[in-house]
C-alpha atoms as a PDB file:
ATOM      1  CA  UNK A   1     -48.784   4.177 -21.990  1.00  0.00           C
ATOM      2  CA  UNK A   2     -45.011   3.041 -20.803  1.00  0.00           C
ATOM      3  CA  UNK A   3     -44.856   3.475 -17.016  1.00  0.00           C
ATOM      4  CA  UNK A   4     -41.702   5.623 -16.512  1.00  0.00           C
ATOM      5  CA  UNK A   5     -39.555   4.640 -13.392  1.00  0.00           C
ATOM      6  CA  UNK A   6     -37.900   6.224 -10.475  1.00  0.00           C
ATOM      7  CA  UNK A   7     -36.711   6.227  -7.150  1.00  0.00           C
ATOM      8  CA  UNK A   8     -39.435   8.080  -5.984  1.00  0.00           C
ATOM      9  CA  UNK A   9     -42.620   6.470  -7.563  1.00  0.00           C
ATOM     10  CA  UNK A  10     -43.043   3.605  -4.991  1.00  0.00           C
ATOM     11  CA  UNK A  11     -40.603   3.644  -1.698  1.00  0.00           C
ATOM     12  CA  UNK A  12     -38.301   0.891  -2.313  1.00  0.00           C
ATOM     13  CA  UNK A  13     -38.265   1.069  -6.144  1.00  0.00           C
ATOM     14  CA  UNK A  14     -35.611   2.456  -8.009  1.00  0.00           C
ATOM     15  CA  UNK A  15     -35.279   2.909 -12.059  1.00  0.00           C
ATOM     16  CA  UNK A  16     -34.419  -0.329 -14.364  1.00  0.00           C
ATOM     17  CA  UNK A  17     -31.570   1.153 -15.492  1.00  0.00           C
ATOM     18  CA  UNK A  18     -29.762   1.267 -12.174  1.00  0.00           C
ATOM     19  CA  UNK A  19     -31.060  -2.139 -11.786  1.00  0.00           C
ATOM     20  CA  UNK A  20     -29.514  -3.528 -14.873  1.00  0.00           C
ATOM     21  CA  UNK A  21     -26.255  -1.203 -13.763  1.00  0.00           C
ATOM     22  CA  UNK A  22     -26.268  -2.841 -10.164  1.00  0.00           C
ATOM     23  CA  UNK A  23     -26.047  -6.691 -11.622  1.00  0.00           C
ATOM     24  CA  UNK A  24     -23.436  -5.942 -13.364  1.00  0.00           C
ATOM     25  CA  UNK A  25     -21.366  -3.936 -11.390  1.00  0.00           C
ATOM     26  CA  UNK A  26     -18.239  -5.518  -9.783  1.00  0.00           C
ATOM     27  CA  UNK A  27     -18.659  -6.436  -6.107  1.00  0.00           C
ATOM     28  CA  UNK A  28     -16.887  -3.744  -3.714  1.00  0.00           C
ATOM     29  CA  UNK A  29     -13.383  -5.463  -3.101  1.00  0.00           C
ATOM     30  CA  UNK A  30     -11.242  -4.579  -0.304  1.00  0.00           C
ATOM     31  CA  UNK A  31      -7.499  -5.404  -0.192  1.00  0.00           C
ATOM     32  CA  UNK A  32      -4.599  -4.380   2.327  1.00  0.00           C
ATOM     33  CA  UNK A  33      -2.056  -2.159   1.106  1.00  0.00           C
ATOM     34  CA  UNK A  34       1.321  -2.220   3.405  1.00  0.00           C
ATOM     35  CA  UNK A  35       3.853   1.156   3.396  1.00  0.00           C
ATOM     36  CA  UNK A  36       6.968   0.888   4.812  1.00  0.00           C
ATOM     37  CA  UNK A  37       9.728   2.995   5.350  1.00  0.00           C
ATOM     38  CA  UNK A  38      13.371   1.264   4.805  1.00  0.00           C
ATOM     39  CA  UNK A  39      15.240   0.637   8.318  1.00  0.00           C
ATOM     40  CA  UNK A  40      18.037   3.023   9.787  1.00  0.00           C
ATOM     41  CA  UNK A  41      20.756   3.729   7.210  1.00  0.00           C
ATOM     42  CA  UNK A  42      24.522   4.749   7.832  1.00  0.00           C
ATOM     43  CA  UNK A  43      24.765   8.580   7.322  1.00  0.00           C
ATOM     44  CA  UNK A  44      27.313   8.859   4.748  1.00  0.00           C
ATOM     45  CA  UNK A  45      28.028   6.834   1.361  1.00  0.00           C
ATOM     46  CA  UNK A  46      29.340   7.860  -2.544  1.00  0.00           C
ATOM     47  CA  UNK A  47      25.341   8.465  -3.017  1.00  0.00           C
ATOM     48  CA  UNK A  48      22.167   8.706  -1.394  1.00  0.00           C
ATOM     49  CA  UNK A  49      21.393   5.916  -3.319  1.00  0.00           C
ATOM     50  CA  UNK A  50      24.104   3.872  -2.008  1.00  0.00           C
ATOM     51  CA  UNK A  51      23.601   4.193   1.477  1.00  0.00           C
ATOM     52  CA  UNK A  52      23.426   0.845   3.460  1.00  0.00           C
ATOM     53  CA  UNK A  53      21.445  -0.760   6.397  1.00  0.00           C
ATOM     54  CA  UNK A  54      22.890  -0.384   9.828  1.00  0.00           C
ATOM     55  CA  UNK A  55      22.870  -3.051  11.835  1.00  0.00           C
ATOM     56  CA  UNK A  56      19.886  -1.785  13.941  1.00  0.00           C
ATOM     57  CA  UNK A  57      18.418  -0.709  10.938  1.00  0.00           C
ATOM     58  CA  UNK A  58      18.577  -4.435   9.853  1.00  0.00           C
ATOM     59  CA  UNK A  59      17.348  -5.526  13.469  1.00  0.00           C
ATOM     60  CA  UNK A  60      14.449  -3.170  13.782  1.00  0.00           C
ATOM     61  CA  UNK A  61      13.272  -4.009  10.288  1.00  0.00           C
ATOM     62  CA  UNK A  62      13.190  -7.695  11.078  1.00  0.00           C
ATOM     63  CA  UNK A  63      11.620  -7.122  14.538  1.00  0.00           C
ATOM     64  CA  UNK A  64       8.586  -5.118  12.703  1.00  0.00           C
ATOM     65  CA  UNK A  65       8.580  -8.424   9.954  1.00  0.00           C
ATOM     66  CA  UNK A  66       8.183 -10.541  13.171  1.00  0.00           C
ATOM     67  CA  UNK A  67       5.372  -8.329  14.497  1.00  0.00           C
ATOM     68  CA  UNK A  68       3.570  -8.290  11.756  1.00  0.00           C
ATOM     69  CA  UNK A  69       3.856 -11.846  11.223  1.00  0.00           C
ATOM     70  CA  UNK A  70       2.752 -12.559  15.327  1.00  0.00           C
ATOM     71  CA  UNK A  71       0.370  -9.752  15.894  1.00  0.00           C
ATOM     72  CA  UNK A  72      -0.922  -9.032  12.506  1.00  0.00           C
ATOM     73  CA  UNK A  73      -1.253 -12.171  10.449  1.00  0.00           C
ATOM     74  CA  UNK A  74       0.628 -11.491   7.541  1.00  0.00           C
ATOM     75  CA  UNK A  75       2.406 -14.645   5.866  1.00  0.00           C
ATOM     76  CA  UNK A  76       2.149 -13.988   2.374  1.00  0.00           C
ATOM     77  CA  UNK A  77       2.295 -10.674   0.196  1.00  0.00           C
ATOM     78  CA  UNK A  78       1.198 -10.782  -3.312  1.00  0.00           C
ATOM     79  CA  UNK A  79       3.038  -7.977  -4.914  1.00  0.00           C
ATOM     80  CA  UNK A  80       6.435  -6.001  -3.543  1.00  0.00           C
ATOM     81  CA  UNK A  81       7.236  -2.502  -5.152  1.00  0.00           C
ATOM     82  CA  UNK A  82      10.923  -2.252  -3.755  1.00  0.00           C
ATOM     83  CA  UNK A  83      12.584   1.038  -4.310  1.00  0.00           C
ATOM     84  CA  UNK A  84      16.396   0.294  -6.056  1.00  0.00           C
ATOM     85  CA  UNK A  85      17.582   2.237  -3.180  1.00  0.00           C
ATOM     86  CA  UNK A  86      20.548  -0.188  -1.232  1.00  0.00           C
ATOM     87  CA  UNK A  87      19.007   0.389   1.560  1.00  0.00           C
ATOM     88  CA  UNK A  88      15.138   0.030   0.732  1.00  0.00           C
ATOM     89  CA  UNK A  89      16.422  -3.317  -1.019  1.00  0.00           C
ATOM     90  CA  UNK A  90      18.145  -4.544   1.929  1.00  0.00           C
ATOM     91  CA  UNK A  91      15.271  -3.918   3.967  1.00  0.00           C
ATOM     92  CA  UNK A  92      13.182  -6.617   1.695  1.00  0.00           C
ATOM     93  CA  UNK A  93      15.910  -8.584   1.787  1.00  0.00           C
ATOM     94  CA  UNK A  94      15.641  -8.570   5.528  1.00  0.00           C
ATOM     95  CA  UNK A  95      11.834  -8.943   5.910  1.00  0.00           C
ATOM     96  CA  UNK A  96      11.358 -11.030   3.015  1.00  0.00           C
ATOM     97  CA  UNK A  97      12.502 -14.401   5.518  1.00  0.00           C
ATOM     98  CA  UNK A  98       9.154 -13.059   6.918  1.00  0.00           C
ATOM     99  CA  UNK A  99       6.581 -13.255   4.363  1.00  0.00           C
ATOM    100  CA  UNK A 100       6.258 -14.923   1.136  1.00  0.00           C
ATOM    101  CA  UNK A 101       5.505 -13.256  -2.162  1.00  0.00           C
ATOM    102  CA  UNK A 102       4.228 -13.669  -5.368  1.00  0.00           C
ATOM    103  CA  UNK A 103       5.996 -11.074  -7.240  1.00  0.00           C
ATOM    104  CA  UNK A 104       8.695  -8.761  -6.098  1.00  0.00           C
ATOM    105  CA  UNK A 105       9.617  -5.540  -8.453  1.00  0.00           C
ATOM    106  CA  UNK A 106      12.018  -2.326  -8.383  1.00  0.00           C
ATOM    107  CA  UNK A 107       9.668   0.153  -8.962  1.00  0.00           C
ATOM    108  CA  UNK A 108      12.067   3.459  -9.710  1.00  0.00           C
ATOM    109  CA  UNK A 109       8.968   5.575  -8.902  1.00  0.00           C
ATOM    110  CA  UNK A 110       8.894   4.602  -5.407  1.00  0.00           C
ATOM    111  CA  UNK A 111      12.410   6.730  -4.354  1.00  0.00           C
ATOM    112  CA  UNK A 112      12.803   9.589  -1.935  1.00  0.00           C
ATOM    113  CA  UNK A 113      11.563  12.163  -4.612  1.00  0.00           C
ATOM    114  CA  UNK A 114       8.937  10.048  -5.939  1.00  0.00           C
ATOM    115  CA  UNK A 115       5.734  12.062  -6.959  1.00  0.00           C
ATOM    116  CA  UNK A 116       2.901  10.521  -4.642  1.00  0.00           C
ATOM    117  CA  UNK A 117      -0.130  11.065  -7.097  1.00  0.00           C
ATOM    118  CA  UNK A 118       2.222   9.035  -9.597  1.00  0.00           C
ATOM    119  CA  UNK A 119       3.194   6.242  -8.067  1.00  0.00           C
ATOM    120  CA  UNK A 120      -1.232   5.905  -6.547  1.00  0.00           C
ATOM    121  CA  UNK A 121      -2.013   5.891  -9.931  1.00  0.00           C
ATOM    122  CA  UNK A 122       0.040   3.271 -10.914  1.00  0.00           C
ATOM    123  CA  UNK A 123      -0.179   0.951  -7.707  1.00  0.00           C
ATOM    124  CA  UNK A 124      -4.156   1.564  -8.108  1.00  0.00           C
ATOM    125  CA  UNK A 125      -3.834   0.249 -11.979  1.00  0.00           C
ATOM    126  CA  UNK A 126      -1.575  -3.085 -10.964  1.00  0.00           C
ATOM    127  CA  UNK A 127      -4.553  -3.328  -8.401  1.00  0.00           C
ATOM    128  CA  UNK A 128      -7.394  -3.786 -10.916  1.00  0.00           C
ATOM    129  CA  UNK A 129      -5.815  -5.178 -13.772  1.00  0.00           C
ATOM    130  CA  UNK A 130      -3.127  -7.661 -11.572  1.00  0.00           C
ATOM    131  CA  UNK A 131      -6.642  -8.330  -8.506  1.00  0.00           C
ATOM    132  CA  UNK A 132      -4.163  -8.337  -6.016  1.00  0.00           C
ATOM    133  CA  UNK A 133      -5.378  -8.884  -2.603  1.00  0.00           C
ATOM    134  CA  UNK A 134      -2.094  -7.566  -0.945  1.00  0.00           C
ATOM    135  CA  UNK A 135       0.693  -4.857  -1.464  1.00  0.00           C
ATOM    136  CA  UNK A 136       3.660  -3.693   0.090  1.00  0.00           C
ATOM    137  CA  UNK A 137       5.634  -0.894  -0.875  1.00  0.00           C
ATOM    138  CA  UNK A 138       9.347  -0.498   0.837  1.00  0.00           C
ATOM    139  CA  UNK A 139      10.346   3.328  -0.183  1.00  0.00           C
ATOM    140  CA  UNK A 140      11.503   6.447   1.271  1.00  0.00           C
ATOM    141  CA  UNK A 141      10.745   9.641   3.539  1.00  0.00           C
ATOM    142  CA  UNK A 142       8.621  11.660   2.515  1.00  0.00           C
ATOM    143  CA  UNK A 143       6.943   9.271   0.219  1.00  0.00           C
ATOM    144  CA  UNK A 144       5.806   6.981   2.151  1.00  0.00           C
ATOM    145  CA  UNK A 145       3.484   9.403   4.198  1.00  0.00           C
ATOM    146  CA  UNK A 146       2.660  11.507   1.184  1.00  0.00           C
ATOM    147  CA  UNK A 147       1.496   7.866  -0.187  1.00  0.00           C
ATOM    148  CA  UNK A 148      -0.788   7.200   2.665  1.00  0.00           C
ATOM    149  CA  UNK A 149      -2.438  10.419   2.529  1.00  0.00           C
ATOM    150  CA  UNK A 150      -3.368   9.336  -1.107  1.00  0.00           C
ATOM    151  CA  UNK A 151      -4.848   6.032  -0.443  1.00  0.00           C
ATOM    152  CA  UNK A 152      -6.231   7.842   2.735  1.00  0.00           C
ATOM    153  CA  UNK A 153      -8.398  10.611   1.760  1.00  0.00           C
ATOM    154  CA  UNK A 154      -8.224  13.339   3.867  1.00  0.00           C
ATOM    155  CA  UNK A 155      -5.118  12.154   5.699  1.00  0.00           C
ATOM    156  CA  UNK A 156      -2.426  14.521   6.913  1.00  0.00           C
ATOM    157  CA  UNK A 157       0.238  12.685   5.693  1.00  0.00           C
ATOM    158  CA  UNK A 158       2.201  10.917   9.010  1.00  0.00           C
ATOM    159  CA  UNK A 159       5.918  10.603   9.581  1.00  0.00           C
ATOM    160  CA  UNK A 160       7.225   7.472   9.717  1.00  0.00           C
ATOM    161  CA  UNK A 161       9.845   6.524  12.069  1.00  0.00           C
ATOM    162  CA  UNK A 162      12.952   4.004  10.198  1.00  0.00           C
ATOM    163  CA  UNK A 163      11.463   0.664  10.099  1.00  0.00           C
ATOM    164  CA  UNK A 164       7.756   1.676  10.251  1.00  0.00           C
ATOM    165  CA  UNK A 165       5.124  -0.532   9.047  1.00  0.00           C
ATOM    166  CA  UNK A 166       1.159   0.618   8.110  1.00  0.00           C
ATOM    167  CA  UNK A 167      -1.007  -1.048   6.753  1.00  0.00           C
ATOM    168  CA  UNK A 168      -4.117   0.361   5.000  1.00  0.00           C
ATOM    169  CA  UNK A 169      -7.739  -1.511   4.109  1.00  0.00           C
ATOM    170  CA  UNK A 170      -8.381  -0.137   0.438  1.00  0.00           C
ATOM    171  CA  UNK A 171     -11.683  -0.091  -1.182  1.00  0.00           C
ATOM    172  CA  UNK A 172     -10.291  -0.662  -4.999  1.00  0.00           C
ATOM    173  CA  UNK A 173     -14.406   0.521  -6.511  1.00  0.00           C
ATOM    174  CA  UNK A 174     -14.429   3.522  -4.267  1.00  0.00           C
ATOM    175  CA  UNK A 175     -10.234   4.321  -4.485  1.00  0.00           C
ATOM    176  CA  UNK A 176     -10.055   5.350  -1.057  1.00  0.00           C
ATOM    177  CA  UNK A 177      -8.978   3.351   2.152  1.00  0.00           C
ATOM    178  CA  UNK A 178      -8.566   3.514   5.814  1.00  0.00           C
ATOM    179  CA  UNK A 179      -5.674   3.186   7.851  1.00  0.00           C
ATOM    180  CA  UNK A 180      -6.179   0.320  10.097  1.00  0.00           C
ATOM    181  CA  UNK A 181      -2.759  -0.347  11.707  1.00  0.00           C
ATOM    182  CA  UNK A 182       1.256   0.585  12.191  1.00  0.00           C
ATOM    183  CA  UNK A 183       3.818  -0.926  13.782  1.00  0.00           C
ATOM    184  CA  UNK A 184       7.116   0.742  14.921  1.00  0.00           C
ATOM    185  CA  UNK A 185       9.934  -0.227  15.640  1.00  0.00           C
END
């Protein structure tokens, strides 16, 4: 007679089937995903699009760069998503003396009226099929809140002052992180 398996018929034993799944299951991978929100912009311009850095804007962006560099560690970035935005792009432009990175793209997703399950879905994807280790995102009230309540379960979405940095530890098998630091200007 073939012995049938289970959890349950010795403590400690589980099915073959989960055992073959477990071996060849990918190892839980963590990465850091970074969120930040562009520094202060002048009021008025032909656009929203077109609005520029001002000069504290430009300041307090490179002052969070340093920060993170100092308190935080970070050096290198693999992947950039940079909203086309003037201002978002003059923000990595400002930072970017900061940290090195791999790859830097304008992601036109990643704009003020960005939709937030979107643009997780598609940073999530790079994730896996790219195995990047790190991410930053430069973008846009409300996004970039909306966008940590999505890689943060449960999360009421935060504000984010000009210039604010967070960065979240996400579990790419589960889909789901935790926020583990900001930095503000």
């Amino acid at each position: 007679m073939r012995q049938k398996w289970s959890r349950n018929r010795v403590k400690g034993d589980y099915n073959r089937r989960q055992a073959a799944t477990d071996c060849i299951k990918p190892k839980v991978k963590k990465m850091k995903i970074f969120i930040m929100r562009h520094g202060e912009a002048q009021h008025y311009a032909a656009s929203d699009a077109e609005r520029a850095l001002t000069d504290r804007g430009r300041n307090e962006s490179v002052a969070v760069a340093r920060a993170g560099v100092i308190q935080k560690n970070i050096t290198h970035i693999d992947k950039v998503f940079v909203s086309p935005y003037l201002r978002a792009q003059q923000t990595w432009q400002e930072i970017s003396q900061h940290f090195s990175a791999d790859m830097v793209e304008v992601c036109e997703e990643i704009t003020p009226y960005g939709q937030s399950e979107d643009v997780f879905d598609f940073v999530a994807a790079c994730i896996e099929a790219e195995h990047l280790e790190s991410v930053l995102l430069v973008s846009h009230l409300p996004l970039v809140g909306y966008l940590v309540s999505e890689f943060v379960p449960g999360m009421v979405a935060p504000m984010f002052p000009t210039s604010g940095l967070v960065c979240v530890e996400y579990d790419v098998a589960a889909r789901k992180g935790e926020l583990v630091w900001n930095i503000h200007p």
